[in-house]
Protein backbone atom coordinates (compact mmCIF):
# COMPACT_ATOMS: atom_id res chain seq x y z
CA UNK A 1 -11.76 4.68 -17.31
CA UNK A 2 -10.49 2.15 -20.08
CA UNK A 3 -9.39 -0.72 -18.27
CA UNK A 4 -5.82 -1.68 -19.14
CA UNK A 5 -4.41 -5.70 -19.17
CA UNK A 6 -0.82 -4.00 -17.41
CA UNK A 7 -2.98 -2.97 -14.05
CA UNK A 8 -3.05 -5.08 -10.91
CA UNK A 9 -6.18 -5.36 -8.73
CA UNK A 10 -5.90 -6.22 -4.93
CA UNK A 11 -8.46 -7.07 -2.64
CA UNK A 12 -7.35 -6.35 0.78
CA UNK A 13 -9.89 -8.28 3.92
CA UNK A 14 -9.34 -6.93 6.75
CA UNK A 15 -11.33 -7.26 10.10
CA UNK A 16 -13.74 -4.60 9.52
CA UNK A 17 -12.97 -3.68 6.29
CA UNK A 18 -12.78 -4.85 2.42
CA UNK A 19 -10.55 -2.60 0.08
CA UNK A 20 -10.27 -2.50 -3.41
CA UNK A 21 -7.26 -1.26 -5.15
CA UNK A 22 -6.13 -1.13 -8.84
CA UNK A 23 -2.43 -0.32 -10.04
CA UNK A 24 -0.88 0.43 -13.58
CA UNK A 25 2.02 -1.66 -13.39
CA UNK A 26 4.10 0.50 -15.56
CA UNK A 27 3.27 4.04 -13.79
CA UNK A 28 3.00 2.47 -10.00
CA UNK A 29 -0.39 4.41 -10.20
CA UNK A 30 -3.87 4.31 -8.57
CA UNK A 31 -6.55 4.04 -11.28
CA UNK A 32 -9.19 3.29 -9.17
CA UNK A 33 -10.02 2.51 -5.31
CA UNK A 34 -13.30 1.50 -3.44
CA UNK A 35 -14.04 0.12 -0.14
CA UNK A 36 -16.82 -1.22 2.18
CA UNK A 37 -16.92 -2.09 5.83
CA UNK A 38 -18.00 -5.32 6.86
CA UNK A 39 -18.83 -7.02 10.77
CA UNK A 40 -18.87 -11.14 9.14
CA UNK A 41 -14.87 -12.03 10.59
CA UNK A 42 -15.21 -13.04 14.31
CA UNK A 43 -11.94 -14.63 15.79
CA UNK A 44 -9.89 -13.94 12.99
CA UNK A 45 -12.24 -16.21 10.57
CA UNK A 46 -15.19 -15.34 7.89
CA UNK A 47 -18.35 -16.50 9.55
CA UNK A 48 -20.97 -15.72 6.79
CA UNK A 49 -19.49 -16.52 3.50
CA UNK A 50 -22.63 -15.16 2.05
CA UNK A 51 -21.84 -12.08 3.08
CA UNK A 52 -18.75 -11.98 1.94
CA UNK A 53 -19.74 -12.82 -1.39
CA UNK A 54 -22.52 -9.63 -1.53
CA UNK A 55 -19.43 -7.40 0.13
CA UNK A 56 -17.12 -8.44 -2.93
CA UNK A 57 -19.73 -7.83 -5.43
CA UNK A 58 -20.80 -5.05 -4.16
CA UNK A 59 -17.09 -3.41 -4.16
CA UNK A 60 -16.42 -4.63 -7.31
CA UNK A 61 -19.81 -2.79 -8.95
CA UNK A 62 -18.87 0.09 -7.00
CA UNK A 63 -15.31 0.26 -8.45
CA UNK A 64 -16.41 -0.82 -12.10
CA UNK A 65 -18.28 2.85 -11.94
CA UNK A 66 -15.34 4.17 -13.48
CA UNK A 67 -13.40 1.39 -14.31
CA UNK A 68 -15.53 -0.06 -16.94
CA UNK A 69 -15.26 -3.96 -18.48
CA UNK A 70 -15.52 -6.68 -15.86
CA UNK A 71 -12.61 -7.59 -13.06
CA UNK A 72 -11.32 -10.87 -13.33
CA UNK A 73 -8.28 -11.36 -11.82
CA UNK A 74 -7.29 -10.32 -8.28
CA UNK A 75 -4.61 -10.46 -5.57
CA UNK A 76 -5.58 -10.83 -1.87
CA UNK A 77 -4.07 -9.51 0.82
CA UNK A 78 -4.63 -10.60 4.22
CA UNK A 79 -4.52 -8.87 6.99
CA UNK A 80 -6.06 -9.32 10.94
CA UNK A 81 -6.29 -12.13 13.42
CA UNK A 82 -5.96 -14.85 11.37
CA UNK A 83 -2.51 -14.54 10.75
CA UNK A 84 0.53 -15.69 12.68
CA UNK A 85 4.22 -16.95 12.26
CA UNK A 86 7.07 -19.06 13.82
CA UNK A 87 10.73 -19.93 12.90
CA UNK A 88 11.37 -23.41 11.46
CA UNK A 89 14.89 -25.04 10.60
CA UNK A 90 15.96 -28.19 8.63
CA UNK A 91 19.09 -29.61 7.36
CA UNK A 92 19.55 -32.22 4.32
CA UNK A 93 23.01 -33.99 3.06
CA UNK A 94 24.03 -32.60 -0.08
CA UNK A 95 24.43 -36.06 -2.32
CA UNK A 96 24.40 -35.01 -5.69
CA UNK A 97 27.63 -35.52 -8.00
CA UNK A 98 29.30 -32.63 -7.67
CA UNK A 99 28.29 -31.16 -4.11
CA UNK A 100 25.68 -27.84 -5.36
CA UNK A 101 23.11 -27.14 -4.08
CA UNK A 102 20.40 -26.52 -6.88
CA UNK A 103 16.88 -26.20 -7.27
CA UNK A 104 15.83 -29.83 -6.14
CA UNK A 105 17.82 -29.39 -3.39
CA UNK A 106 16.24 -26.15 -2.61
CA UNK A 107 12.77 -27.50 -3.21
CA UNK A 108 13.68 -30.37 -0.35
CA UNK A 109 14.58 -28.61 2.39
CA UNK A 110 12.07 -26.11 2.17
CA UNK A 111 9.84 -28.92 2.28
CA UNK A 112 11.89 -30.39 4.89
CA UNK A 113 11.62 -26.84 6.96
CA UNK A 114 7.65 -26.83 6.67
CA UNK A 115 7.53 -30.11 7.30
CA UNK A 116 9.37 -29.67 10.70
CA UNK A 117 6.51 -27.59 12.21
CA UNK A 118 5.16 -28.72 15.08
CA UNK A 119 1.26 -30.41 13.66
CA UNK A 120 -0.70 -28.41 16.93
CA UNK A 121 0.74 -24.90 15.31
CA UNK A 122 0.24 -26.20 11.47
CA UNK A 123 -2.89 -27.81 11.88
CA UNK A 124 -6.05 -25.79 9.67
CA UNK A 125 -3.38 -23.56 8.90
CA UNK A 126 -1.75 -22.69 5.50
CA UNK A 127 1.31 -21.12 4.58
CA UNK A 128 1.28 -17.50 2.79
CA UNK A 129 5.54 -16.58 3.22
CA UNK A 130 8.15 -18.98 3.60
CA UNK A 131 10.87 -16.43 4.25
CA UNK A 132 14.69 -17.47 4.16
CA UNK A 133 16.19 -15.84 7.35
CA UNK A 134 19.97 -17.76 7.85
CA UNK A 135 21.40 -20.50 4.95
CA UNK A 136 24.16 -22.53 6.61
CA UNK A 137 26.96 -24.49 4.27
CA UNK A 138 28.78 -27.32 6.59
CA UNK A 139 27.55 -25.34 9.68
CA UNK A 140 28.52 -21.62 8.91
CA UNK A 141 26.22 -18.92 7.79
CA UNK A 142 26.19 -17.97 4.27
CA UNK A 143 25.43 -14.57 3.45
CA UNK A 144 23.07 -14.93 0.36
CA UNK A 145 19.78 -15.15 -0.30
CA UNK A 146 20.18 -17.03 -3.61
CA UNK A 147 21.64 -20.90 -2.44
CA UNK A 148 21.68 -22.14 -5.67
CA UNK A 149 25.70 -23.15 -6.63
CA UNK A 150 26.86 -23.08 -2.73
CA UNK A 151 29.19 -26.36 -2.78
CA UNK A 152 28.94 -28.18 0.82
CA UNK A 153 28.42 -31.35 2.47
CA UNK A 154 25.22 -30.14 4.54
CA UNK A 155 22.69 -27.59 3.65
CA UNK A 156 20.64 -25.90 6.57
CA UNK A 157 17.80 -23.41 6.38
CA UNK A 158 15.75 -21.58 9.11
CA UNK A 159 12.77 -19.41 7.37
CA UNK A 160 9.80 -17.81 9.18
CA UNK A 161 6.59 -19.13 8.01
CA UNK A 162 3.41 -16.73 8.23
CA UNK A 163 0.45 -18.44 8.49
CA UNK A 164 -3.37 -17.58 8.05
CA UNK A 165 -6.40 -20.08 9.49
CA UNK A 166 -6.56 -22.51 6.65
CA UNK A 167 -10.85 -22.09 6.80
CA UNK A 168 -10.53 -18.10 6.50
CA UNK A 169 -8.75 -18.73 3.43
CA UNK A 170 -10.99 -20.84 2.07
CA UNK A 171 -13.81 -19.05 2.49
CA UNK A 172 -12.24 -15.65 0.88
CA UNK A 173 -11.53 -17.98 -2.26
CA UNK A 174 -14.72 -19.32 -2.49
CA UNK A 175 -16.58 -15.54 -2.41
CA UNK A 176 -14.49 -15.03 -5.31
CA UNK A 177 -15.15 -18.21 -7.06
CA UNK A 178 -18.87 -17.17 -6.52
CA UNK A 179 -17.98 -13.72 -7.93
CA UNK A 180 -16.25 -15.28 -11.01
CA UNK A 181 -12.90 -13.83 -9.38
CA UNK A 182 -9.73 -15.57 -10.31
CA UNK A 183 -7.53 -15.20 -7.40
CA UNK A 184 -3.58 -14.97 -8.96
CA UNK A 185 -2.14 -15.18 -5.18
CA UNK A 186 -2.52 -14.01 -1.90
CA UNK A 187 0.03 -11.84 0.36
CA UNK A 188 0.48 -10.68 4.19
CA UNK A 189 -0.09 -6.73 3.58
CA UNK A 190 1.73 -6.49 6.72
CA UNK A 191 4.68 -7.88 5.61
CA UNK A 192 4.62 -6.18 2.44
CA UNK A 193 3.89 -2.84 4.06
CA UNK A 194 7.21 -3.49 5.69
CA UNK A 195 9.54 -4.35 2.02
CA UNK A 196 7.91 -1.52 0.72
CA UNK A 197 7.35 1.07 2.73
CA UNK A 198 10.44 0.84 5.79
CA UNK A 199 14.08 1.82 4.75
CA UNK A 200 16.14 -0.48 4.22
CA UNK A 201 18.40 0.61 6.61
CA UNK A 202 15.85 0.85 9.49
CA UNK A 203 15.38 -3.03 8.87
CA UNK A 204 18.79 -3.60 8.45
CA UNK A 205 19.79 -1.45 11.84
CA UNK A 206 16.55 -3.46 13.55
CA UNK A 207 13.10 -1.99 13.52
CA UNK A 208 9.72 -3.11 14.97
CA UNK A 209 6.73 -1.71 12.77
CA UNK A 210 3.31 -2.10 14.48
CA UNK A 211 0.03 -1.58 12.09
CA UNK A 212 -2.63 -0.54 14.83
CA UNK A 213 -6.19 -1.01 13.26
CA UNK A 214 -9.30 -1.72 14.02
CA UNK A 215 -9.67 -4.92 16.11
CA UNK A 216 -5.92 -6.41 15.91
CA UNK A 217 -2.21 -4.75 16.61
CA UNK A 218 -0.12 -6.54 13.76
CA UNK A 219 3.47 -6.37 15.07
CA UNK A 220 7.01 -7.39 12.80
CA UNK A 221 10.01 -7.31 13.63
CA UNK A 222 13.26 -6.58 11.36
CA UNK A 223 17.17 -7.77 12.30
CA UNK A 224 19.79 -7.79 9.35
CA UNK A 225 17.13 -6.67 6.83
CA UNK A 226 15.24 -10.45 7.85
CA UNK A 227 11.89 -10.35 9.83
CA UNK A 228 12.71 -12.34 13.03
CA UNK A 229 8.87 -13.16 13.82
CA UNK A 230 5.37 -11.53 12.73
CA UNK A 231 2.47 -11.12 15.51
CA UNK A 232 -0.87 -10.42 16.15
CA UNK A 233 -2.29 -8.46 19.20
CA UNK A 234 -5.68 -9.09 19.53
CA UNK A 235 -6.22 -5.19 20.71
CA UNK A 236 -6.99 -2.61 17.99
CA UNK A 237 -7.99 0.92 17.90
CA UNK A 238 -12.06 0.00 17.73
CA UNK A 239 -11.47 -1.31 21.28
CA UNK A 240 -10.52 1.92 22.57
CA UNK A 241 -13.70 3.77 20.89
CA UNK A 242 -15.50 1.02 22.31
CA UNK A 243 -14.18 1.75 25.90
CA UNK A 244 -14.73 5.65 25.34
CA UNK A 245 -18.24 5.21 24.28
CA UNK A 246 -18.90 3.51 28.15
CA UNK A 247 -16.61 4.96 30.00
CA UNK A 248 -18.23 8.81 28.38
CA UNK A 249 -21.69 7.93 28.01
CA UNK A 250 -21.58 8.36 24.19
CA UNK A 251 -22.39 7.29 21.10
CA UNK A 252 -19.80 4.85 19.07
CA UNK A 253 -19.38 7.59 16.55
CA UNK A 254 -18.34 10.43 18.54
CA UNK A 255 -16.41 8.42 20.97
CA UNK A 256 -14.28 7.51 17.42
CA UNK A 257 -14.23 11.86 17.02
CA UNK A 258 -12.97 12.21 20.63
CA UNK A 259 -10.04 9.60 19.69
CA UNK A 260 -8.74 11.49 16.98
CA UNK A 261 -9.13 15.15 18.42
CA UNK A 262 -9.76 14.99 21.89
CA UNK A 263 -9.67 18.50 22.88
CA UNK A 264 -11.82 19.98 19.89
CA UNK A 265 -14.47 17.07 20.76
CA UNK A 266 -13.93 17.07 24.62
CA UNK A 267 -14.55 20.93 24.55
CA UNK A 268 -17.74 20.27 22.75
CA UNK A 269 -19.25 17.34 24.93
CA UNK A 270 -18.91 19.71 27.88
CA UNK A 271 -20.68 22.47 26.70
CA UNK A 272 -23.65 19.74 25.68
CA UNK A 273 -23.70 18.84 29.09
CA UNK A 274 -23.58 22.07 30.49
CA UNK A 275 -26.22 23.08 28.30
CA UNK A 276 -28.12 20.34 29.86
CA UNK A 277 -26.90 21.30 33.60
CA UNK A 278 -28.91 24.81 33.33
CA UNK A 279 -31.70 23.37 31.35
CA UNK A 280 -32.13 20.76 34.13
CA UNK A 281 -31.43 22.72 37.25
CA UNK A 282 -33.19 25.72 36.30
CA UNK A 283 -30.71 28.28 38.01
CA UNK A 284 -28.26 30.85 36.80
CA UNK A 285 -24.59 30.00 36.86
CA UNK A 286 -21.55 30.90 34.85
CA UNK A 287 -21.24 29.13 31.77
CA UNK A 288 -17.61 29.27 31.29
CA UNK A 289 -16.91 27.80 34.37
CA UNK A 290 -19.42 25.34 34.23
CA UNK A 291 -17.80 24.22 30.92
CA UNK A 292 -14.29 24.53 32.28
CA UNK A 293 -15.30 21.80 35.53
CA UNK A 294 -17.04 19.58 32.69
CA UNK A 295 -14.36 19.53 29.96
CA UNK A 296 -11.62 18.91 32.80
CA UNK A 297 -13.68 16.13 34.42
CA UNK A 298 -14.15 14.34 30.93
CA UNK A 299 -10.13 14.90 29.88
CA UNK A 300 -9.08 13.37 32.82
CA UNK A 301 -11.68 10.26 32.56
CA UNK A 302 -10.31 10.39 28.40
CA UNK A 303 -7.00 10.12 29.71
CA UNK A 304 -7.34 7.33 32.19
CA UNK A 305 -9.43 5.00 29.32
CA UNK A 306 -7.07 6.12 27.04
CA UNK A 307 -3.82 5.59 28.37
CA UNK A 308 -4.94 1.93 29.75
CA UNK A 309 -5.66 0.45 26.79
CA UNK A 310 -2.75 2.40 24.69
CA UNK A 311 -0.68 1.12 27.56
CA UNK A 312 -1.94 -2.66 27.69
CA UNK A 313 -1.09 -2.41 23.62
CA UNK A 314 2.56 -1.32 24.37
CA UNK A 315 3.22 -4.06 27.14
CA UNK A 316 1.79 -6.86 24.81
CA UNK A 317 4.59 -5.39 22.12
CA UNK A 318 7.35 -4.96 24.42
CA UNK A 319 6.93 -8.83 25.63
CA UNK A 320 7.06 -9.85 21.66
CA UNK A 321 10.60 -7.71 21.81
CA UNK A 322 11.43 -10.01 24.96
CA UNK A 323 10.65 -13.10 23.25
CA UNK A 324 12.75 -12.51 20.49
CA UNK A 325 15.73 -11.31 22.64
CA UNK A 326 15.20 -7.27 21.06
CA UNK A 327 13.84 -5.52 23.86
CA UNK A 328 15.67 -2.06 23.75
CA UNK A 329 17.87 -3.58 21.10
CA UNK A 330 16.34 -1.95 18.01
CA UNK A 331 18.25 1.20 16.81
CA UNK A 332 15.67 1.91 14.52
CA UNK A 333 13.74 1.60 17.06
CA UNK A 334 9.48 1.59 16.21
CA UNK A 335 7.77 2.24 13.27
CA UNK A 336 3.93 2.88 14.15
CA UNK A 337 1.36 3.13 11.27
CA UNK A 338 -2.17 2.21 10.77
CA UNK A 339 -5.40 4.24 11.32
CA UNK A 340 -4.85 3.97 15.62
CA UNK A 341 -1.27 5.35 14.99
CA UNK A 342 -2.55 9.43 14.66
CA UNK A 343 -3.72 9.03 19.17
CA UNK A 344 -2.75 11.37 20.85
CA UNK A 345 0.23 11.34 22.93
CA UNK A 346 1.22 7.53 21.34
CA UNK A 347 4.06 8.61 20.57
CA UNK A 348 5.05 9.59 24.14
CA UNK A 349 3.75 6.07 25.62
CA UNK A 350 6.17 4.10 23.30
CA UNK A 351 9.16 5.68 24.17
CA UNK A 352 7.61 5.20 28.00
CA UNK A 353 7.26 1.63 27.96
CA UNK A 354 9.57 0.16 25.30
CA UNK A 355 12.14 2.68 25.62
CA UNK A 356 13.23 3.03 21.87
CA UNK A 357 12.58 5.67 19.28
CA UNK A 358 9.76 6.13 18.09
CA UNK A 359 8.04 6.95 14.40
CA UNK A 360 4.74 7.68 13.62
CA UNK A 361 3.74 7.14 10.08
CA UNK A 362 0.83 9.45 8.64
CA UNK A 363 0.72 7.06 5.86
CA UNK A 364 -1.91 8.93 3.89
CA UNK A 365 0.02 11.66 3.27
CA UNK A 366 3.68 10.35 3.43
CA UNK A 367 3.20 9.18 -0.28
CA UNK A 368 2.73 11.27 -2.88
CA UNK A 369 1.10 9.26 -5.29
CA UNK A 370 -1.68 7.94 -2.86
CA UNK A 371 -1.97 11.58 -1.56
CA UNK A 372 -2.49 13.10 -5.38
CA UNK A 373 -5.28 10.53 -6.11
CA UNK A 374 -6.89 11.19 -3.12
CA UNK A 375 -7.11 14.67 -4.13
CA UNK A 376 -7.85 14.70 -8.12
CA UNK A 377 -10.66 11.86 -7.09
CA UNK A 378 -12.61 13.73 -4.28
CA UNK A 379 -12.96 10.82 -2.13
CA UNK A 380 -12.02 9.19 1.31
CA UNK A 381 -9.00 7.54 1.31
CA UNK A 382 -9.36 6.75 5.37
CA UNK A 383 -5.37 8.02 6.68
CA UNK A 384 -3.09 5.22 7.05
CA UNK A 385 -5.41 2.01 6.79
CA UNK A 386 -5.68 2.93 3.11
CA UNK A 387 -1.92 2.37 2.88
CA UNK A 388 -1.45 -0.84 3.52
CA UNK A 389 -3.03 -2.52 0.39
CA UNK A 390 -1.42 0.55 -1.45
CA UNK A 391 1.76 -1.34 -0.16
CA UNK A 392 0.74 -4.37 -0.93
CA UNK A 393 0.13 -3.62 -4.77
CA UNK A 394 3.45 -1.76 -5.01
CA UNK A 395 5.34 -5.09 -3.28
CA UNK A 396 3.31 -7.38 -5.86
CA UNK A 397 4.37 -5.14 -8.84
CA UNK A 398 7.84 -5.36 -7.48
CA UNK A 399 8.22 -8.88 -7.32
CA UNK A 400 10.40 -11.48 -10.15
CA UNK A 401 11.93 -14.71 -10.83
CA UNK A 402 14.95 -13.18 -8.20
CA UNK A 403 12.81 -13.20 -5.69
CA UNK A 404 11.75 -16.70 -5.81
CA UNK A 405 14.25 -17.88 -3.36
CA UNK A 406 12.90 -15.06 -1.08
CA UNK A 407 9.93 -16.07 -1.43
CA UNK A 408 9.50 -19.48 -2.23
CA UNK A 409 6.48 -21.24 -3.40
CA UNK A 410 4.89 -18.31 -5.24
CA UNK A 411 5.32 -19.16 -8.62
CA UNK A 412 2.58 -22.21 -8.35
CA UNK A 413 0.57 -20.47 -5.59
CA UNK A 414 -2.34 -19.74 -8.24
CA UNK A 415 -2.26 -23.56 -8.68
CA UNK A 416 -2.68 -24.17 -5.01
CA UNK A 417 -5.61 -21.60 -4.67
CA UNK A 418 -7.41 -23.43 -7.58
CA UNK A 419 -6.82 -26.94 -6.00
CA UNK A 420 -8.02 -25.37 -2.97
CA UNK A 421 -11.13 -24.27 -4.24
CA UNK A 422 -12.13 -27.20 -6.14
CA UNK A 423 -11.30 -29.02 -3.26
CA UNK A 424 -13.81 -27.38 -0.95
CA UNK A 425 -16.65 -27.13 -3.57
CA UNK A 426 -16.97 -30.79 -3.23
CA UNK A 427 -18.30 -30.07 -0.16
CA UNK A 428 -20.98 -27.55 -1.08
CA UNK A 429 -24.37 -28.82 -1.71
């Protein structure tokens, strides 16, 4: 396939996971998509940079197959343990001649507001969304989300700030130096996920919408179409397989089987083993009930791994809802979506423990453009974790000069990433 100067390329790294993605910006859609699993990000961070360089190369060779001339520009999106978030205010005197705030006074205060971060949360972190969530004018709220030509005495902002560990980033830039990558910016998937994918009127009404993939549980939470706070549960559906796998006496693969369709793969396991009862004990019995005792012992030990790690997943969410005050205060109640979201019965433990509706996105189905390429290309688009940087490209296409405000700081992000780079390359023998 030609390549065309109006597409968009992401990158999405994720815990186990690269994905690449390329958008036509006029048409919204997918040209191309590749991805390739990787095991190098322990704690959040990229331990083997090496290896991240080989993974990018190799996904960008693999996705040049039919999208031919060389990839030069990207967008990253971050996803995982690295990330995090907290609420910051500051307020500055309006002295200029006439009162108005503009875009110097704009420019200070969000300063002022990152600035105001306590150094032990800051520290080796950097700053990916600085995201307006209450203006005040002489102490009262303003509702607007573009400040500039408010008249007032005293300006006041409070703006969540996502963060990602300053040394992951800097290692994700460097593999693309090394691959000759330019990177253009870099975005939260999760929080684009949740501009472009949630109804406005779910965020508006107050939503929670929790990505469970494979190592982490990214949770945000929407009041007044604003995200109160963004956070990341260090429990993810590869944790579960991992507890099947022992508590079954399986392999890692099947265990991942028996997570998605339980009774299909549960029925099958126990007529293995009852295949192996006769073989081993040599006498005659009835194999349907043998079958019947197995499969009923195994779906109640499923059940009870299951359910206590689903569970500890829920009770981690519902104390974020207590922290920020919204524990059974969310009309729109939860949005679940990620590749853990199709469990069985997940649905059911929500509503259990946090007491809210419940949604459960089948995100690689629920849009019609993803669904079509996944069809005319013949290839695995893995259900919802696919979605996510699918999001993500979507969110960057959608984003202008109004959004600044929103937004601020990513018109001379691209700046920052090169200063960033040429800042740790010093370093490099």
């Amino acid at each position: 396939m030609k390549k065309n100067d109006s597409d968009v390329i992401i990158i999405e790294v994720s815990t186990t996971m690269l994905r690449l993605i390329i958008i036509n910006k006029e048409s919204n859609k997918i040209i191309a998509t590749s991805s390739v699993s990787i095991d190098y990000i322990k704690r959040g961070i990229v331990k083997d940079v090496e290896a991240l360089t080989r993974s990018i190369r190799s996904l960008v060779a693999d996705t040049n197959k039919n999208y031919l001339n060389n990839i030069k520009k990207v967008v990253i999106a971050l996803s995982g343990g690295a990330l995090s978030s907290i609420s910051s205010s500051a307020e500055i005197k309006i002295n200029n001649k006439n009162n108005i705030v503009n875009e110097e006074i704009v420019e200070e205060i969000y300063q002022k507001v990152e600035n105001r971060i306590p150094e032990n949360i800051s520290q080796n972190k950097k700053i990916i969304h600085l995201i307006p969530q209450k203006y005040k004018i002489d102490g009262r709220s303003v509702n607007t989300n573009k400040p500039l030509g408010l008249k007032g005495n005293n300006f006041e902002l409070q703006a969540l700030c996502i963060f990602t560990n300053k040394q992951h980033l800097e290692n994700i830039l460097l593999a693309c130096e090394e691959n000759n990558l330019e990177v253009e910016d870099v975005i939260v998937s999760e929080y684009a996920y949740s501009k472009n994918q949630v109804n406005e009127a779910d965020r508006l009404a107050g939503v929670c919408i929790v990505n469970i993939g494979g190592d982490t549980t990214t949770v945000i939470t929407y009041e007044e179409n604003i995200p109160i706070l963004l956070e990341v549960i260090p429990i993810g559906s590869e944790d579960i397989s991992r507890d099947l796998a022992l508590g079954l006496k399986v392999s890692l693969a099947q265990a991942k089987s028996i997570k998605i369709s339980p009774d299909l793969e549960l029925r099958r396991l126990a007529s293995e083993l009852t295949e192996v009862f006769i073989s081993s004990q040599r006498m005659n019995i009835r194999r349907d009930q043998r079958d019947k005792a197995f499969f009923l012992s195994l779906q109640e030990k499923y059940h009870e791994i299951i359910y206590a790690r689903i569970i500890d997943i829920f009770e981690l969410i519902q104390k974020h809802l207590k922290k920020i005050g919204r524990d059974r205060l969310l009309p729109a109640g939860i949005i679940i979506h990620g590749g853990g979201a199709m469990m069985k019965d997940i649905n059911i433990i929500s509503k259990e423990i946090l007491h809210l509706p419940t949604q459960i996105r089948n995100d690689s189905v629920c849009n019609k453009d993803l669904l079509k390429f996944k069809q005319n290309q013949n290839i695995c688009i893995e259900n919802g974790d696919t979605m996510s940087i699918y999001a993500t490209a979507l969110y960057y296409l959608q984003q202008d000069e109004a959004n600044y405000f929103i937004n601020k700081g990513r018109k001379d992000f691209p700046v920052i990433l090169k200063n960033t780079i040429n800042w740790v390359k010093q370093f490099l023998p």
